[in-house]
Protein backbone atom coordinates (compact mmCIF):
# COMPACT_ATOMS: atom_id res chain seq x y z
CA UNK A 1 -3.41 -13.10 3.71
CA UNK A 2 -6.11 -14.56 1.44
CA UNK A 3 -4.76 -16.25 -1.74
CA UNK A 4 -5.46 -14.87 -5.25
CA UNK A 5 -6.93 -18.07 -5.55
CA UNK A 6 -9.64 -18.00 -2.89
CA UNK A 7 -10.33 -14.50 -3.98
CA UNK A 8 -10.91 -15.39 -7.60
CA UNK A 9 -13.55 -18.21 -6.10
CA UNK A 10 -15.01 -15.68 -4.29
CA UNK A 11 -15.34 -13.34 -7.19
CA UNK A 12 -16.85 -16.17 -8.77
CA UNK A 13 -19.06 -17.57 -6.68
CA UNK A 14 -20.65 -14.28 -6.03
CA UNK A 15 -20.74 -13.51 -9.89
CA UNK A 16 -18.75 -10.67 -10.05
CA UNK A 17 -16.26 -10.18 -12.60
CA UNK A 18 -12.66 -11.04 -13.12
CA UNK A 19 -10.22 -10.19 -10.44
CA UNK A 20 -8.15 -8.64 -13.55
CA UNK A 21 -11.30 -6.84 -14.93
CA UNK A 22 -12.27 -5.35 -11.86
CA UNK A 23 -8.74 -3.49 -11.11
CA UNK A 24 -8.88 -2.63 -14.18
CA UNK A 25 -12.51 -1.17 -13.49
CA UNK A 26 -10.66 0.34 -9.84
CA UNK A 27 -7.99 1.90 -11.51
CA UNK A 28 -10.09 3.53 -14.04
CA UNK A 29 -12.89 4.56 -11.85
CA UNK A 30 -10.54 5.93 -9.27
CA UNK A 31 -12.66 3.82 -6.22
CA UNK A 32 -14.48 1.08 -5.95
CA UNK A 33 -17.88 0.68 -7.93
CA UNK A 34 -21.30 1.69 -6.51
CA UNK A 35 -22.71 -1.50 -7.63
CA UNK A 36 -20.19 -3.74 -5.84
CA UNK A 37 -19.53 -4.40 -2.23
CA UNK A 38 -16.69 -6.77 -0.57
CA UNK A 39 -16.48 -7.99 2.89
CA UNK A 40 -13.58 -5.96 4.32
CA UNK A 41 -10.84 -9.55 3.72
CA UNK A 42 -11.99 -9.13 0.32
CA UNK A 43 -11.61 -5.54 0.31
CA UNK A 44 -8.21 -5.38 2.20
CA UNK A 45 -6.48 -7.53 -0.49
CA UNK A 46 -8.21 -5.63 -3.41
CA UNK A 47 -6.70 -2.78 -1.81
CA UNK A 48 -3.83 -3.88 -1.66
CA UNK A 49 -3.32 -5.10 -5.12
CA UNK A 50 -4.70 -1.76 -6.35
CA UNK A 51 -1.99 0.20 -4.46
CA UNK A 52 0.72 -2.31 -5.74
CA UNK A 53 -0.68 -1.15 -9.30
CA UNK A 54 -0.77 2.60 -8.61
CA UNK A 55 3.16 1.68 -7.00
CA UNK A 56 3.88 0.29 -10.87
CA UNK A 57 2.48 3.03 -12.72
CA UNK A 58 4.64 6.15 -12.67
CA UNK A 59 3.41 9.21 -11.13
CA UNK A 60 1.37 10.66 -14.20
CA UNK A 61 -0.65 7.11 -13.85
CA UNK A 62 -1.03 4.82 -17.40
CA UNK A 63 -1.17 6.01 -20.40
CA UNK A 64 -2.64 3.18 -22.60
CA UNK A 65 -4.85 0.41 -21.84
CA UNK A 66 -1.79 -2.27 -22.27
CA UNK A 67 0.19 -0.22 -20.11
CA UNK A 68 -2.57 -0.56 -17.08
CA UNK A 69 -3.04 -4.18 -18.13
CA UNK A 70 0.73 -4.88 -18.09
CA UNK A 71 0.55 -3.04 -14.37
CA UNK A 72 -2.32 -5.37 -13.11
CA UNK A 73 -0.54 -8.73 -13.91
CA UNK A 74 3.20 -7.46 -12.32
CA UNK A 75 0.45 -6.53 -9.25
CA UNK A 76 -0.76 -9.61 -9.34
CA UNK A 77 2.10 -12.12 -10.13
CA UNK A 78 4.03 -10.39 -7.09
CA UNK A 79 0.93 -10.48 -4.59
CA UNK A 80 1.37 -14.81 -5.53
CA UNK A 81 4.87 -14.58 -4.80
CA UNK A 82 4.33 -12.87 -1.37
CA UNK A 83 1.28 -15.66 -0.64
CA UNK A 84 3.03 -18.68 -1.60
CA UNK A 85 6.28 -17.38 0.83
CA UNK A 86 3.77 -17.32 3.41
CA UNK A 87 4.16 -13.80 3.90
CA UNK A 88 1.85 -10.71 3.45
């Protein structure tokens, strides 16, 4: 599995936005945006990190922006966990 850290060069490099920004965007939206498009090893870990956030969030979804926030680092602090074990 890609590491948080190649994907955040890869956001980069290709001048998106954040990783944490653009969950946050995902989760909002409901779906990805129109104006972005990810190769699918992008995609597949964006996915995944978005369904570890829903996973968080109890089933009536966030109810305040620090909430979601709070949601999208526990997403992403376990997804490093996973990648430095060498699992995922």
């Amino acid at each position: 599995m890609m590491s948080l850290e190649c994907l955040r060069i890869y956001l980069k490099k290709s001048q998106f936005t954040e990783l944490e920004h653009l969950l946050f965007r995902i989760i909002v939206l409901g779906g990805y945006p129109d104006d972005m498009y990810f190769p699918s090893r992008v995609r597949t870990i964006i996915t995944s990190l978005v369904n570890n956030i829903r996973k968080n969030l109890d089933s009536e979804g966030y109810r305040s922006v620090e909430e979601l926030e709070e949601a999208i680092e526990k997403a992403i602090s376990e997804h490093d966990e996973i990648t430095q074990k060498g699992g995922g």
